[in-house]
PDB file of N, CA and C in Angstrom:
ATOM      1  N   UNK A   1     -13.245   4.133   1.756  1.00  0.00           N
ATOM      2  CA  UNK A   1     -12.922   3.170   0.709  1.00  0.00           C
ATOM      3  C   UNK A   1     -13.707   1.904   0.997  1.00  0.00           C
ATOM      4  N   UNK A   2     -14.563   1.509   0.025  1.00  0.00           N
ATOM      5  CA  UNK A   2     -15.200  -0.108   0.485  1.00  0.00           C
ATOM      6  C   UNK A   2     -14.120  -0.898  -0.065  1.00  0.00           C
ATOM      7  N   UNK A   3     -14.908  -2.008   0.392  1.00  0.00           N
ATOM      8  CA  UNK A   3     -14.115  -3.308   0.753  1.00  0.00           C
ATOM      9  C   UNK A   3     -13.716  -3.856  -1.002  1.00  0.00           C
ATOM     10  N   UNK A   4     -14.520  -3.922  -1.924  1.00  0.00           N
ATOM     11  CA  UNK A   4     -13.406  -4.044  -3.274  1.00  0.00           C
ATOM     12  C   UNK A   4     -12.733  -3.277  -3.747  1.00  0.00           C
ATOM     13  N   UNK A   5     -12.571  -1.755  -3.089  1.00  0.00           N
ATOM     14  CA  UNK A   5     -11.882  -0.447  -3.721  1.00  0.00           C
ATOM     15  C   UNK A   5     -10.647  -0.937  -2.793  1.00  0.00           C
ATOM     16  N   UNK A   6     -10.736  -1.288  -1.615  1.00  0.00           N
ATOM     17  CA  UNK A   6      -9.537  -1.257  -0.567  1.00  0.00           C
ATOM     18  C   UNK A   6      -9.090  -2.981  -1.300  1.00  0.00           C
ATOM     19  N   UNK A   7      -9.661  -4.188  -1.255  1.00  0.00           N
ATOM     20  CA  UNK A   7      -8.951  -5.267  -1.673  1.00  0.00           C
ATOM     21  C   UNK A   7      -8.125  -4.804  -3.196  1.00  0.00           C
ATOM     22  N   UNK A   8      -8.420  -3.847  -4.032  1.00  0.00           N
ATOM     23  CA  UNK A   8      -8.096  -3.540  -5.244  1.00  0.00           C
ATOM     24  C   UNK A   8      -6.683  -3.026  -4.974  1.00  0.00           C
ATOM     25  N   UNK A   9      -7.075  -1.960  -4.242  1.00  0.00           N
ATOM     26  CA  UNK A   9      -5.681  -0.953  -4.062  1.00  0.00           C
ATOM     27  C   UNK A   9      -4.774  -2.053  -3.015  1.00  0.00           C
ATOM     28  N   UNK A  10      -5.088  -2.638  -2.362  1.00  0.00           N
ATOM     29  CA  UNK A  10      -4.287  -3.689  -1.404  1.00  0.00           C
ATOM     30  C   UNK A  10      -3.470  -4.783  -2.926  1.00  0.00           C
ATOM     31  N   UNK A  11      -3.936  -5.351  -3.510  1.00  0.00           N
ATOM     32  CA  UNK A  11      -3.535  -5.597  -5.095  1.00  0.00           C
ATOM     33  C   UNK A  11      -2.646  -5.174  -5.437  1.00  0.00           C
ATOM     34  N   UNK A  12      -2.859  -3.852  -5.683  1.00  0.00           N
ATOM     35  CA  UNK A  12      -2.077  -3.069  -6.530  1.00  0.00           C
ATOM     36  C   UNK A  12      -0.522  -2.721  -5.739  1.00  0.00           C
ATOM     37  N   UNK A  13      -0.975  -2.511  -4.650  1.00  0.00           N
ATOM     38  CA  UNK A  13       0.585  -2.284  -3.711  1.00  0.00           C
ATOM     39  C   UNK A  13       0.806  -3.717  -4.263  1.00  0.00           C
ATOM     40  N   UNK A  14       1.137  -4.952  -3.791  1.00  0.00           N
ATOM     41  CA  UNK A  14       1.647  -6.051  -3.593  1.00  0.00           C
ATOM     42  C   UNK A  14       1.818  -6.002  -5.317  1.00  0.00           C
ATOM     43  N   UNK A  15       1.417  -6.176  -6.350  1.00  0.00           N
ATOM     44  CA  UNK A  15       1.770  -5.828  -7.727  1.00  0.00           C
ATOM     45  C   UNK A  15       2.836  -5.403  -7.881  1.00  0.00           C
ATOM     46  N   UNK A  16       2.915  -3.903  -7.179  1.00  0.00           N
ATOM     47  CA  UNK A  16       4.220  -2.834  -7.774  1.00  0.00           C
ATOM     48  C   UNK A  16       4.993  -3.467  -6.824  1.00  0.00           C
ATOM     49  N   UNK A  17       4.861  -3.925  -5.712  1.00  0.00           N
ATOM     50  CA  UNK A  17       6.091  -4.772  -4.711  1.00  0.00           C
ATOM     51  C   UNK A  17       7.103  -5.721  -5.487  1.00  0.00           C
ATOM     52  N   UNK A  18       6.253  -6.323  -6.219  1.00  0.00           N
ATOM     53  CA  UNK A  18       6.634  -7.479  -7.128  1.00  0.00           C
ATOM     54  C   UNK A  18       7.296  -7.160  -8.788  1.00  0.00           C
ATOM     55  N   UNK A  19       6.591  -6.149  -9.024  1.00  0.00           N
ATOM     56  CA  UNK A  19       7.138  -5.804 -10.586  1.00  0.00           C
ATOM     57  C   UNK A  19       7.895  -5.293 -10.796  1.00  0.00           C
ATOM     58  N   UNK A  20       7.843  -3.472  -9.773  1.00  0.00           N
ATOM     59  CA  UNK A  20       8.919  -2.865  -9.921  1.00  0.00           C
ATOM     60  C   UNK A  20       9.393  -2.405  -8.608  1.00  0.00           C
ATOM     61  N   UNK A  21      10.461  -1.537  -8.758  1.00  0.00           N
ATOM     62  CA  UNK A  21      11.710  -1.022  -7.749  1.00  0.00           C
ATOM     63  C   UNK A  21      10.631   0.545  -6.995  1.00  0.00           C
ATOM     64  N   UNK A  22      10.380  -0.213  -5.682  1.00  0.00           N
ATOM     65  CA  UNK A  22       9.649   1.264  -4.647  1.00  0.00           C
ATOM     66  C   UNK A  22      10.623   1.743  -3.967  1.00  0.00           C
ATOM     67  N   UNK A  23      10.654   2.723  -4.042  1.00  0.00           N
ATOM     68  CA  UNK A  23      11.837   3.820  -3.678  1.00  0.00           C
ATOM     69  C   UNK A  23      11.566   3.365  -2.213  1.00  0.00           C
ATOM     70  N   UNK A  24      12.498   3.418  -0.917  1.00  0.00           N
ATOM     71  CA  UNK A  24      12.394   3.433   0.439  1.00  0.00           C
ATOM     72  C   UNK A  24      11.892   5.071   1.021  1.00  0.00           C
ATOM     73  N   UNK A  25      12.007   5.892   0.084  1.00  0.00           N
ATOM     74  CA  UNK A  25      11.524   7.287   0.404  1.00  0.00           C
ATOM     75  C   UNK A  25      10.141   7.750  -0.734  1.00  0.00           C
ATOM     76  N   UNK A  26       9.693   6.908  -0.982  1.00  0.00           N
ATOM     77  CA  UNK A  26       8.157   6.894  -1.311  1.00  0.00           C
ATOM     78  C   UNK A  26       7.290   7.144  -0.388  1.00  0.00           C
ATOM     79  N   UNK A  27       7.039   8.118   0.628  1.00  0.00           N
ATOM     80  CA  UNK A  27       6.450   8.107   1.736  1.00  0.00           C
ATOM     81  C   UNK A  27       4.798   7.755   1.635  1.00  0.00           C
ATOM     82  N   UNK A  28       4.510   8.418   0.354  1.00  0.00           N
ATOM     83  CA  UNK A  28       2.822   7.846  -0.190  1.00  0.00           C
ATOM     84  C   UNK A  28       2.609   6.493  -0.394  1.00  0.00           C
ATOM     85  N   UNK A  29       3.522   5.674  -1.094  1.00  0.00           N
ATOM     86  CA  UNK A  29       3.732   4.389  -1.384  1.00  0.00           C
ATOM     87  C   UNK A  29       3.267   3.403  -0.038  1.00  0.00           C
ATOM     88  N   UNK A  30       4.294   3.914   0.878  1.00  0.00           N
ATOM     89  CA  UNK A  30       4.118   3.048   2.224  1.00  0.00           C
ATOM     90  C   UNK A  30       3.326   3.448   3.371  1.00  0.00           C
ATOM     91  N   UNK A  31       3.090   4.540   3.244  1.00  0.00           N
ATOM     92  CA  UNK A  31       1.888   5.016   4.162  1.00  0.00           C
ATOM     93  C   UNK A  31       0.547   4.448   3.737  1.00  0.00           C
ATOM     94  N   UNK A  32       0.104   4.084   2.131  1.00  0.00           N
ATOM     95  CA  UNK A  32      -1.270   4.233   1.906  1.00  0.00           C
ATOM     96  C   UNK A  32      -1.037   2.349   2.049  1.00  0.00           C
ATOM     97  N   UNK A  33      -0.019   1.679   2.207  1.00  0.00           N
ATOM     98  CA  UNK A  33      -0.290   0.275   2.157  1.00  0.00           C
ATOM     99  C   UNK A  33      -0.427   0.276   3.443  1.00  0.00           C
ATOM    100  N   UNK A  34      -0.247   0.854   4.319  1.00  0.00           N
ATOM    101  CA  UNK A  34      -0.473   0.092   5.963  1.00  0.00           C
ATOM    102  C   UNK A  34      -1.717   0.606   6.299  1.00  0.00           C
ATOM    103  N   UNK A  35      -2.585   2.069   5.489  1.00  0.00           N
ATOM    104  CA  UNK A  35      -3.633   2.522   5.970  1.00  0.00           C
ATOM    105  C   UNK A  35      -5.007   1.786   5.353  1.00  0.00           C
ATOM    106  N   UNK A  36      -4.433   0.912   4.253  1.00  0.00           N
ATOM    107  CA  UNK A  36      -5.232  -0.085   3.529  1.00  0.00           C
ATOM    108  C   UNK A  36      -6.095  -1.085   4.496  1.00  0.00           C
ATOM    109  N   UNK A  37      -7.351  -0.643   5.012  1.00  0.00           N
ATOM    110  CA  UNK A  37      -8.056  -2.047   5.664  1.00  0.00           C
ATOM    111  C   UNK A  37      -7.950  -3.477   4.963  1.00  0.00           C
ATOM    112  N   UNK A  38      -6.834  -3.958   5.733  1.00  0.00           N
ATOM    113  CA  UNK A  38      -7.012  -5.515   5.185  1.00  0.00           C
ATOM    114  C   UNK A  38      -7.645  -6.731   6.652  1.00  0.00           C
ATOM    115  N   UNK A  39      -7.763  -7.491   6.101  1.00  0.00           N
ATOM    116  CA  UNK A  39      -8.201  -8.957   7.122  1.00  0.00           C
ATOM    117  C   UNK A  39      -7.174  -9.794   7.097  1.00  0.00           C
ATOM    118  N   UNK A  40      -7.131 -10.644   7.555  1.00  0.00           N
ATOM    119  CA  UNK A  40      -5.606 -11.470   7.759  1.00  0.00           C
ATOM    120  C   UNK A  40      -5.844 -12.531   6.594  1.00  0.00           C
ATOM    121  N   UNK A  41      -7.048 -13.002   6.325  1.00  0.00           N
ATOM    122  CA  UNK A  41      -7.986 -13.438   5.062  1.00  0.00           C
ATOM    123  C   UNK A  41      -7.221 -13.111   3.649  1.00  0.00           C
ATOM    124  N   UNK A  42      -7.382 -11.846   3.125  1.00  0.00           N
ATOM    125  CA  UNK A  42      -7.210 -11.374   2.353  1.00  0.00           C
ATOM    126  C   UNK A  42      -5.412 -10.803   2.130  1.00  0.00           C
ATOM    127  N   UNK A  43      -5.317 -10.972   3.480  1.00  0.00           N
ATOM    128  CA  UNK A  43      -3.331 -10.591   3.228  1.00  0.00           C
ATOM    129  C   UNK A  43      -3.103 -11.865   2.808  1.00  0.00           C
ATOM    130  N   UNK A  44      -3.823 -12.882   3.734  1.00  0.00           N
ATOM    131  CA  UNK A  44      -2.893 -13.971   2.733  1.00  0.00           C
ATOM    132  C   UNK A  44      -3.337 -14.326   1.599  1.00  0.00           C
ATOM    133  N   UNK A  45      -4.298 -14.089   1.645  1.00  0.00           N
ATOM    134  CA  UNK A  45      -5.044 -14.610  -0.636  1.00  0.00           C
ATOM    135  C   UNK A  45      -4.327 -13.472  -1.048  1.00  0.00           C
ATOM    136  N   UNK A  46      -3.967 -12.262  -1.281  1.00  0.00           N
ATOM    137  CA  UNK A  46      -3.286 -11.574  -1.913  1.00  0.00           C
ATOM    138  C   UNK A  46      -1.794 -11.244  -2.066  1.00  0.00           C
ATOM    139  N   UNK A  47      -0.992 -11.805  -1.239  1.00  0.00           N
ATOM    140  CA  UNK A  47       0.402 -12.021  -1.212  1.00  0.00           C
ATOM    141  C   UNK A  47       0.382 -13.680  -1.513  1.00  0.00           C
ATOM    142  N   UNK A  48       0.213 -14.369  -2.608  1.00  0.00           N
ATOM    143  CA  UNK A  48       0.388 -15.359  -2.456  1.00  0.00           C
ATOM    144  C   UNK A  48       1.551 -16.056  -2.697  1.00  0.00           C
ATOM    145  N   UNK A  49       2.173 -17.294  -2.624  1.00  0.00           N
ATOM    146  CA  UNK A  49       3.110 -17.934  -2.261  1.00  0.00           C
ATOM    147  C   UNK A  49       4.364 -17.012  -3.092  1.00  0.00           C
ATOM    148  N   UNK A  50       3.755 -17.969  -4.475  1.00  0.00           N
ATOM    149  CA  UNK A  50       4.184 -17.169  -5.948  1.00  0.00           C
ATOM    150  C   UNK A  50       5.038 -15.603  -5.638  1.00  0.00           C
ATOM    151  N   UNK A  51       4.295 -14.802  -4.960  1.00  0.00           N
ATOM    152  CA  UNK A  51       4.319 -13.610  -4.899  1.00  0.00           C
ATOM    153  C   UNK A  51       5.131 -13.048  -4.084  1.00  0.00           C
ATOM    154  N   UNK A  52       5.312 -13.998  -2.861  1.00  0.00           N
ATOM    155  CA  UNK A  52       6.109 -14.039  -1.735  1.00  0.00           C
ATOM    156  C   UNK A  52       7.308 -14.612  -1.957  1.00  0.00           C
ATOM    157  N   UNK A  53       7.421 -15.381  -3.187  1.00  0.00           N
ATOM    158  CA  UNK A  53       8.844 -15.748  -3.258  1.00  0.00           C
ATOM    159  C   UNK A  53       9.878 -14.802  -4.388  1.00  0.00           C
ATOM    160  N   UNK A  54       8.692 -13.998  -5.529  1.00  0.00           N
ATOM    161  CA  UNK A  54       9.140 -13.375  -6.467  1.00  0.00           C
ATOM    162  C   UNK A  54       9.983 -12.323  -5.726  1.00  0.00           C
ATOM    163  N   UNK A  55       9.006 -11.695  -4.786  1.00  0.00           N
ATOM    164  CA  UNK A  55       9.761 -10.766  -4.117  1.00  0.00           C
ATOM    165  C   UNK A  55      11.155 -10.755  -3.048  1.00  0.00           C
ATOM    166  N   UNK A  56      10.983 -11.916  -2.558  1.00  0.00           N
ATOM    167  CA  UNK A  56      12.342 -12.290  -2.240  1.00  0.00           C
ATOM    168  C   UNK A  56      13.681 -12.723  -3.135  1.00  0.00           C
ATOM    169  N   UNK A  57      12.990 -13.230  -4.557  1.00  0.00           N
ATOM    170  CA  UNK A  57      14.030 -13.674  -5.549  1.00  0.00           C
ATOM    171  C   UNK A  57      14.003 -12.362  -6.233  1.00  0.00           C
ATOM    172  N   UNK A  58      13.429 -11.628  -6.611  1.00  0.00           N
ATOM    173  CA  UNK A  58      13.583 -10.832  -7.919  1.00  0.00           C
ATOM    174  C   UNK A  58      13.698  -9.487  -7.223  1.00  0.00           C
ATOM    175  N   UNK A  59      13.169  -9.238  -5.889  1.00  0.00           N
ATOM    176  CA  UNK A  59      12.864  -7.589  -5.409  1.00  0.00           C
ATOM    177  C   UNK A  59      13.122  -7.588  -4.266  1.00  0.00           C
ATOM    178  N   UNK A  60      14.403  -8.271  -3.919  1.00  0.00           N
ATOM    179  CA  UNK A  60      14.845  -8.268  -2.518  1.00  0.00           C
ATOM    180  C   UNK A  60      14.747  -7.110  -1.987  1.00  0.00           C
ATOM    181  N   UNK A  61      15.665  -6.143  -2.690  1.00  0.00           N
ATOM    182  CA  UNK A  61      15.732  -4.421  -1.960  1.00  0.00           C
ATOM    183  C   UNK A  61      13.972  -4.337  -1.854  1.00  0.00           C
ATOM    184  N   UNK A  62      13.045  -4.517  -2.303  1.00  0.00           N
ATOM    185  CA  UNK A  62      11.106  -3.809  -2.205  1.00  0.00           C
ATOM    186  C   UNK A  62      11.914  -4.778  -0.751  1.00  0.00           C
ATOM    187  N   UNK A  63      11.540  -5.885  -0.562  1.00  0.00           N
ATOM    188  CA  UNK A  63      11.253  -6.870   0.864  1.00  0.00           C
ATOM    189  C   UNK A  63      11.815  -6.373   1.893  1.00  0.00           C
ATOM    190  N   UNK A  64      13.517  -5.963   1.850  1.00  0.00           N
ATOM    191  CA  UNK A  64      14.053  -4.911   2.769  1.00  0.00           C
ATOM    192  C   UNK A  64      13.328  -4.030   3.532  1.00  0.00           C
ATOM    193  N   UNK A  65      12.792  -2.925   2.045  1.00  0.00           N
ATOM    194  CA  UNK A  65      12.507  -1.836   2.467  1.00  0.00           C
ATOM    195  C   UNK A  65      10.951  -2.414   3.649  1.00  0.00           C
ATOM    196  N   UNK A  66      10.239  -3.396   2.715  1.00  0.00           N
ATOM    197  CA  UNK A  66       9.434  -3.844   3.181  1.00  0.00           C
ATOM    198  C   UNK A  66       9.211  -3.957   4.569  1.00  0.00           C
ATOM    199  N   UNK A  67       9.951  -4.726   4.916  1.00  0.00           N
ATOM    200  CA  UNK A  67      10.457  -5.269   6.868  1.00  0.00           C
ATOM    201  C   UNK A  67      10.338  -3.747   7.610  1.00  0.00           C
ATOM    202  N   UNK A  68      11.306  -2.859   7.023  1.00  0.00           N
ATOM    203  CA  UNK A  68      11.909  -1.829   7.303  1.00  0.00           C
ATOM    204  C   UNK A  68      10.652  -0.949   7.813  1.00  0.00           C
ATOM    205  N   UNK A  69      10.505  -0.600   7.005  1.00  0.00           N
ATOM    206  CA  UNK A  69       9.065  -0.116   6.598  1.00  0.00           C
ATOM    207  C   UNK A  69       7.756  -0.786   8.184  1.00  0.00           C
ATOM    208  N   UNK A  70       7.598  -1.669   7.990  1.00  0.00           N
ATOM    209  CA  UNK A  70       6.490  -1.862   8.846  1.00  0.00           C
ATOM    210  C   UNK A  70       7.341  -2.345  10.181  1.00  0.00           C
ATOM    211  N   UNK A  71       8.312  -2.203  10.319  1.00  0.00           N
ATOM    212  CA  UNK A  71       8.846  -2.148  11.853  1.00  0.00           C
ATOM    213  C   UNK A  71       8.725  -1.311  12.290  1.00  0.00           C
ATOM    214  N   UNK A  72       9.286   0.337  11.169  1.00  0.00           N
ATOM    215  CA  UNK A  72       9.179   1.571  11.602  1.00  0.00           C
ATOM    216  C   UNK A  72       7.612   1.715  12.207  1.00  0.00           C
ATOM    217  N   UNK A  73       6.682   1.217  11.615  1.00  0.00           N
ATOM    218  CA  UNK A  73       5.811   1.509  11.968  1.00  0.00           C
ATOM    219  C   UNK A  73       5.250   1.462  12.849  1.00  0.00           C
ATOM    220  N   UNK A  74       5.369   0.216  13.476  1.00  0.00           N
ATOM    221  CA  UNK A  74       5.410  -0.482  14.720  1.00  0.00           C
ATOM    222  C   UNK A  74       5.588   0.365  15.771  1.00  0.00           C
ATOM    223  N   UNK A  75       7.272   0.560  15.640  1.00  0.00           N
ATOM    224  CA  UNK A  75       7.810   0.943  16.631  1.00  0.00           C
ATOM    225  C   UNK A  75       7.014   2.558  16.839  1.00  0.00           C
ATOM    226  N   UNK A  76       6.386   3.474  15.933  1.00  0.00           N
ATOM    227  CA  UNK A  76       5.734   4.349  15.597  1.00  0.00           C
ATOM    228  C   UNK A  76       4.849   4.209  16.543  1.00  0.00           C
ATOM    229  N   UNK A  77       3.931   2.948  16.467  1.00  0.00           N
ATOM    230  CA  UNK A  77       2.165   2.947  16.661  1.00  0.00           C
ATOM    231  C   UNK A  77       2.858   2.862  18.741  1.00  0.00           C
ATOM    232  N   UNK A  78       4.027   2.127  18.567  1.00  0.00           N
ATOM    233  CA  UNK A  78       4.156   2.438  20.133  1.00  0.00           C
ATOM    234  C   UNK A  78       4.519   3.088  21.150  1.00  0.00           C
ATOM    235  N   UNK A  79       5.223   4.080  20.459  1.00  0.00           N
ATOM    236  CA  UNK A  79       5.615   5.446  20.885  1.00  0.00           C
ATOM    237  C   UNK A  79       4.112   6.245  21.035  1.00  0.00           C
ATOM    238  N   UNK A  80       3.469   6.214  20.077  1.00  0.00           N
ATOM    239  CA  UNK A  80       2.143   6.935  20.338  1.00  0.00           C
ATOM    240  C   UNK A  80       0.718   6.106  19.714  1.00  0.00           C
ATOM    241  N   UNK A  81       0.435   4.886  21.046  1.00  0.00           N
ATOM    242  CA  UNK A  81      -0.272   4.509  21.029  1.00  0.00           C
ATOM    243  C   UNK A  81      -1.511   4.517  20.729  1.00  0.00           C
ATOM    244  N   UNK A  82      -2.525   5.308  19.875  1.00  0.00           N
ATOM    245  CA  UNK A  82      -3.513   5.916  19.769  1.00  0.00           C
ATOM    246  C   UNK A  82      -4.596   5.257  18.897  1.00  0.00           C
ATOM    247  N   UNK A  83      -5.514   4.620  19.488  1.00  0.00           N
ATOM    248  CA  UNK A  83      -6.853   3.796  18.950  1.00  0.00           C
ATOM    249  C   UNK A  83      -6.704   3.952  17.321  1.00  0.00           C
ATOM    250  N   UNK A  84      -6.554   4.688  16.687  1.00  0.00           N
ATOM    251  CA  UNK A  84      -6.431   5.407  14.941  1.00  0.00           C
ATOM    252  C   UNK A  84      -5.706   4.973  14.312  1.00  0.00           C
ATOM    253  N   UNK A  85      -4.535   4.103  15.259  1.00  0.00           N
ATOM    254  CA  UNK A  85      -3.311   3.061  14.425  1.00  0.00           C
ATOM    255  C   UNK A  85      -3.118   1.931  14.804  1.00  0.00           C
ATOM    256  N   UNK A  86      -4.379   1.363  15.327  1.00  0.00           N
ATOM    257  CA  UNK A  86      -4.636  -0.002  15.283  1.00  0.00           C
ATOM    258  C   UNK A  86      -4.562  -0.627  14.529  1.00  0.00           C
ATOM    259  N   UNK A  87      -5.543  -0.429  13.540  1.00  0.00           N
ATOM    260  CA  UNK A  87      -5.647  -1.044  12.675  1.00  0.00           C
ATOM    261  C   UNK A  87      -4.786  -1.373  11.538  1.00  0.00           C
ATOM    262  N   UNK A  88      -3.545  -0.098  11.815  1.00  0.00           N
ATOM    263  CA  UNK A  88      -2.182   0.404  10.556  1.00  0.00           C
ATOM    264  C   UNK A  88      -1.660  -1.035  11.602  1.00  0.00           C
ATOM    265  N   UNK A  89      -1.355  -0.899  12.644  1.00  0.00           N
ATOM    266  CA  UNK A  89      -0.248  -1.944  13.405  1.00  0.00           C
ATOM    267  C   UNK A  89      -0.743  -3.443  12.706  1.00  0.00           C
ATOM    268  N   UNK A  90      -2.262  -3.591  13.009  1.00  0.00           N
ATOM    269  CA  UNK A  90      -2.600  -4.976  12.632  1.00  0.00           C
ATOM    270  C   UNK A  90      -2.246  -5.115  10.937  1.00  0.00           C
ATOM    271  N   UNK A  91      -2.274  -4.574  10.082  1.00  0.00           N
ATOM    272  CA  UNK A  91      -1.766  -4.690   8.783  1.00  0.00           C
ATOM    273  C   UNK A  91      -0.475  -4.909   8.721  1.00  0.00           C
ATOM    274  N   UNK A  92       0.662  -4.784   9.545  1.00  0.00           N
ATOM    275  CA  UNK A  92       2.056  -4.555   9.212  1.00  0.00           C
ATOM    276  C   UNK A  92       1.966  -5.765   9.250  1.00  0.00           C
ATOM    277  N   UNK A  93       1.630  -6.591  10.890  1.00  0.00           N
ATOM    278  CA  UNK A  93       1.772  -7.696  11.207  1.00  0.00           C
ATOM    279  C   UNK A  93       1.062  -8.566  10.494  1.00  0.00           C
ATOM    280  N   UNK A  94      -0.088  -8.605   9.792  1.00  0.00           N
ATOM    281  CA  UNK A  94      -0.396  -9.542   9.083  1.00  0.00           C
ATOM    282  C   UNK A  94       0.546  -9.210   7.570  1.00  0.00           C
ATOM    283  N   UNK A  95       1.444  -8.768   7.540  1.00  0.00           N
ATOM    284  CA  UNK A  95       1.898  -8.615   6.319  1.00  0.00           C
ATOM    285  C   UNK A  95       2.911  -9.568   6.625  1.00  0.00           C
ATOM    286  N   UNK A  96       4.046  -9.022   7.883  1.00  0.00           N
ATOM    287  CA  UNK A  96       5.233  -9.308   7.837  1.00  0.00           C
ATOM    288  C   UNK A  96       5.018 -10.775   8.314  1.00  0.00           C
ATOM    289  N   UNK A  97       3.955 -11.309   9.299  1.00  0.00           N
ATOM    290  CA  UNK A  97       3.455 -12.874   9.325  1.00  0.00           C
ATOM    291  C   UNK A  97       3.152 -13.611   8.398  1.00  0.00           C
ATOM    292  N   UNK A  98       2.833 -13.156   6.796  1.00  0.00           N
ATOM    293  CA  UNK A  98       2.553 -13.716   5.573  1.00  0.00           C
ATOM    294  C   UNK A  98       4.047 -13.658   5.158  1.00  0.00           C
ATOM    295  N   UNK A  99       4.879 -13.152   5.101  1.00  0.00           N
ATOM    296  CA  UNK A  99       6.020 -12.646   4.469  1.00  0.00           C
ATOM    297  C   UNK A  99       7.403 -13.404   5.166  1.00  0.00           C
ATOM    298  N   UNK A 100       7.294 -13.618   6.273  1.00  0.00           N
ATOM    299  CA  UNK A 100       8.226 -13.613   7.234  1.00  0.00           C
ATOM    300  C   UNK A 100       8.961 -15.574   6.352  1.00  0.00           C
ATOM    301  N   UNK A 101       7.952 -16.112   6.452  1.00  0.00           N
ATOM    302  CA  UNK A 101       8.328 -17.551   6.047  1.00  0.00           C
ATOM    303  C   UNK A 101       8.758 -17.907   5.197  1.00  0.00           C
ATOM    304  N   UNK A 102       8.433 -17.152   3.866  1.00  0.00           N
ATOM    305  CA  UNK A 102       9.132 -17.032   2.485  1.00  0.00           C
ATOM    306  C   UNK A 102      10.810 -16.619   2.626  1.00  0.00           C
ATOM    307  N   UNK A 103      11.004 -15.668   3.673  1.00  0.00           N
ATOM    308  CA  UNK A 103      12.622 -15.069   3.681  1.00  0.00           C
ATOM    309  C   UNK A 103      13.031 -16.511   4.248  1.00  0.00           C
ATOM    310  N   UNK A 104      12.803 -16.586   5.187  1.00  0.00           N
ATOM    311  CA  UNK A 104      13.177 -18.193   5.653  1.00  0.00           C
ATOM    312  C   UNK A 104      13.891 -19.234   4.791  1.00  0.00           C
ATOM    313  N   UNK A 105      13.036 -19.645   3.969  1.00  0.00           N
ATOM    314  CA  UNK A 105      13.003 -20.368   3.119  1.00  0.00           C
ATOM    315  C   UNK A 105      13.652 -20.364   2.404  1.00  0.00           C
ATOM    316  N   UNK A 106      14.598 -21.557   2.083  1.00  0.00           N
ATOM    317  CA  UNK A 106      15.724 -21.528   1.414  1.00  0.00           C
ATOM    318  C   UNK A 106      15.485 -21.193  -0.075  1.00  0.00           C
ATOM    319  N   UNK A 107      16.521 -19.735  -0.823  1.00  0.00           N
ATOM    320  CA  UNK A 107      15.900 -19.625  -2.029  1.00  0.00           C
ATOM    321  C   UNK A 107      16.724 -20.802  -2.972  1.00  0.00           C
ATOM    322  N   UNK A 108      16.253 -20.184  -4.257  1.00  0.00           N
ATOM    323  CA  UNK A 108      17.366 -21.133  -5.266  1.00  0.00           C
ATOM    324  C   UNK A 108      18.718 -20.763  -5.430  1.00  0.00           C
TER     325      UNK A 108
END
């Protein structure tokens, strides 16, 4: 995938995060967003503020699953450490480091 096919589809997850309801057993859904090459650059121009708060106000259950979701993963990449999910680990964390401050944040 080049780099505007992957910023596109990186888009498009954070889109359906925001618009509509992702099942927590979407296993395609959340697998193809962490296998998405992103830069820490582009996680944050593409989750932007706006976007980060919709989803906490309007799509709490997506943000849940969200957390959920890339902890599992985590905890995944460290059980079986293997050069091939580096790069999945560094995506969670630049997600849930873009994401993390918005939950914080007092809503309305």
């Amino acid at each position: 995938m080049g780099a505007s096919a992957s910023r596109e589809k990186f888009r498009e997850s954070v889109s359906a995060l925001v618009e509509v309801d992702v099942s927590p057993d979407d296993a395609d859904f959340w697998d193809e967003l962490w296998k998405i090459p992103s830069s820490a650059e582009e996680v944050f121009e593409l989750i932007s503020p706006d976007a980060a708060r919709r989803l906490r106000d309007e799509r709490f259950d997506n943000l849940a699953t969200l957390f959920t979701q890339a902890t599992a993963q985590l905890c995944q990449i460290v059980e079986t450490p293997y050069n091939i999910y580096f790069d999945q680990a560094l995506n969670c964390v630049r997600v849930l480091t873009r994401i993390l401050p918005f939950l914080l944040e007092k809503g309305e």
